[in-house]
C-alpha atoms as a PDB file:
ATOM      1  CA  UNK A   1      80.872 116.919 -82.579  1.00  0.00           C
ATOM      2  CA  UNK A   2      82.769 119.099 -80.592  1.00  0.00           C
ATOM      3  CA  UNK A   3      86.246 119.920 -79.775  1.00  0.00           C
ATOM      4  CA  UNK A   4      87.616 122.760 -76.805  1.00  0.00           C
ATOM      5  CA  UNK A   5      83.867 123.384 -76.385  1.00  0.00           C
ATOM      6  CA  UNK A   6      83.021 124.323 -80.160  1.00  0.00           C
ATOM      7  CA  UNK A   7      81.168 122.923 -82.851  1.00  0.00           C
ATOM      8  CA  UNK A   8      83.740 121.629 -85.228  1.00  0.00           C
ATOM      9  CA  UNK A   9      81.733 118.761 -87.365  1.00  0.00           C
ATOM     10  CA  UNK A  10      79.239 116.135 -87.365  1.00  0.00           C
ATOM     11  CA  UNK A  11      80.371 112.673 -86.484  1.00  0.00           C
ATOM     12  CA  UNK A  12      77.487 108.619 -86.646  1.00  0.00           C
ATOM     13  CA  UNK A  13      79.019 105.600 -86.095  1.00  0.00           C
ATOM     14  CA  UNK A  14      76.558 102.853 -86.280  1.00  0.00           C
ATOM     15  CA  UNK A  15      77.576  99.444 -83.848  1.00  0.00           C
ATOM     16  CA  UNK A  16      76.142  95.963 -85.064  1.00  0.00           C
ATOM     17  CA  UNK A  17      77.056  92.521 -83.731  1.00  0.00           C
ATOM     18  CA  UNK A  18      79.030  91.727 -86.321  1.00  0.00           C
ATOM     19  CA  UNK A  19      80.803  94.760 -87.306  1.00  0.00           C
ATOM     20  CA  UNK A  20      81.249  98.934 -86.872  1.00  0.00           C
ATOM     21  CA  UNK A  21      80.351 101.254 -89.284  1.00  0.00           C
ATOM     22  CA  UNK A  22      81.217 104.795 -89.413  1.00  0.00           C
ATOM     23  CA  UNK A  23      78.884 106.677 -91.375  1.00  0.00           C
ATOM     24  CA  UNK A  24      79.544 110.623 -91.255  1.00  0.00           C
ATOM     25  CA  UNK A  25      82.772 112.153 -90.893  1.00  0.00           C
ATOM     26  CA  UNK A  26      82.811 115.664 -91.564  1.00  0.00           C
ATOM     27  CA  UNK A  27      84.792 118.314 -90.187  1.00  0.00           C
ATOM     28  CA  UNK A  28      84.237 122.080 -90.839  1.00  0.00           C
ATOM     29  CA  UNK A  29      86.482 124.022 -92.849  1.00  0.00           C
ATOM     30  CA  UNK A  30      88.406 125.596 -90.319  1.00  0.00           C
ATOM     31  CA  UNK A  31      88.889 122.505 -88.603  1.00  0.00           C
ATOM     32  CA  UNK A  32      90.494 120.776 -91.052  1.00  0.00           C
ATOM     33  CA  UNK A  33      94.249 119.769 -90.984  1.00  0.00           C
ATOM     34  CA  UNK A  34      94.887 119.841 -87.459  1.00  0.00           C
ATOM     35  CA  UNK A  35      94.441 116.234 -86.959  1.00  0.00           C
ATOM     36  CA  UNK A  36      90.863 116.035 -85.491  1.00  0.00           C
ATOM     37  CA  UNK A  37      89.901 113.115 -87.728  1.00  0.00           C
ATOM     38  CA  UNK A  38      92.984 111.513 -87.583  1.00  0.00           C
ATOM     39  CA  UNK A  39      92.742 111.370 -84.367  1.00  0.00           C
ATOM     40  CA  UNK A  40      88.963 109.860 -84.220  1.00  0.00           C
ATOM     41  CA  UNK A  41      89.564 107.710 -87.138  1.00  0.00           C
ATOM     42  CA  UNK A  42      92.656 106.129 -85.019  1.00  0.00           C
ATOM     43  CA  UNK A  43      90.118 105.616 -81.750  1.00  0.00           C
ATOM     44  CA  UNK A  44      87.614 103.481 -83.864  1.00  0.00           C
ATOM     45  CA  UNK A  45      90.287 101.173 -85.718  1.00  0.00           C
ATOM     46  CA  UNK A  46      92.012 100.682 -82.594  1.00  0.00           C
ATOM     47  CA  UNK A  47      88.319 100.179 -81.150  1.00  0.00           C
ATOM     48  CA  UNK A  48      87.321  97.690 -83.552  1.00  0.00           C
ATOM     49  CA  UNK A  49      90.600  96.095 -83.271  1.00  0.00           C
ATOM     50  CA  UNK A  50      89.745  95.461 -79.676  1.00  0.00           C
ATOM     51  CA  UNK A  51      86.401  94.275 -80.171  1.00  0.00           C
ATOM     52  CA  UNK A  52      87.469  91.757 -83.314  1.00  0.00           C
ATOM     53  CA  UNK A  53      84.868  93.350 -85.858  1.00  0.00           C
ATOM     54  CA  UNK A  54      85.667  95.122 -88.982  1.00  0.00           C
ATOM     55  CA  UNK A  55      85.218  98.881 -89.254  1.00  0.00           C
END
C-alpha cells in the first residue's frame, strides 16, 4: 500500500458474492496516527454499505 508515493503498509481485501472481507491491515510505524486506516477502513464500510454485503 502506498500513500504520497511511499510504502506505508500492506493492505488484502478478499470480495465474495455474499460478503467483503478485509484481511490485512497494517500500517508501518511511522504511519500510524495520521488517519491512513481510518480513512480506508471508512471507504470499505461505506463500500459494503453500497453493495448490501457485510464487511
Amino acid at each position: 500500500m502506498q500513500f504520497e508515493s511511499k510504502d506505508v503498509g500492506c493492505l488484502a481485501i478478499e470480495y465474495y458474492p455474499s460478503h467483503i472481507q478485509l484481511t490485512k491491515l497494517y500500517l508501518l510505524p511511522n504511519f500510524q496516527r495520521f488517519g491512513i486506516g481510518t480513512f480506508i477502513l471508512r471507504q470499505l464500510i461505506s463500500e459494503a454499505k453500497d453493495k448490501e454485503k457485510p464487511l
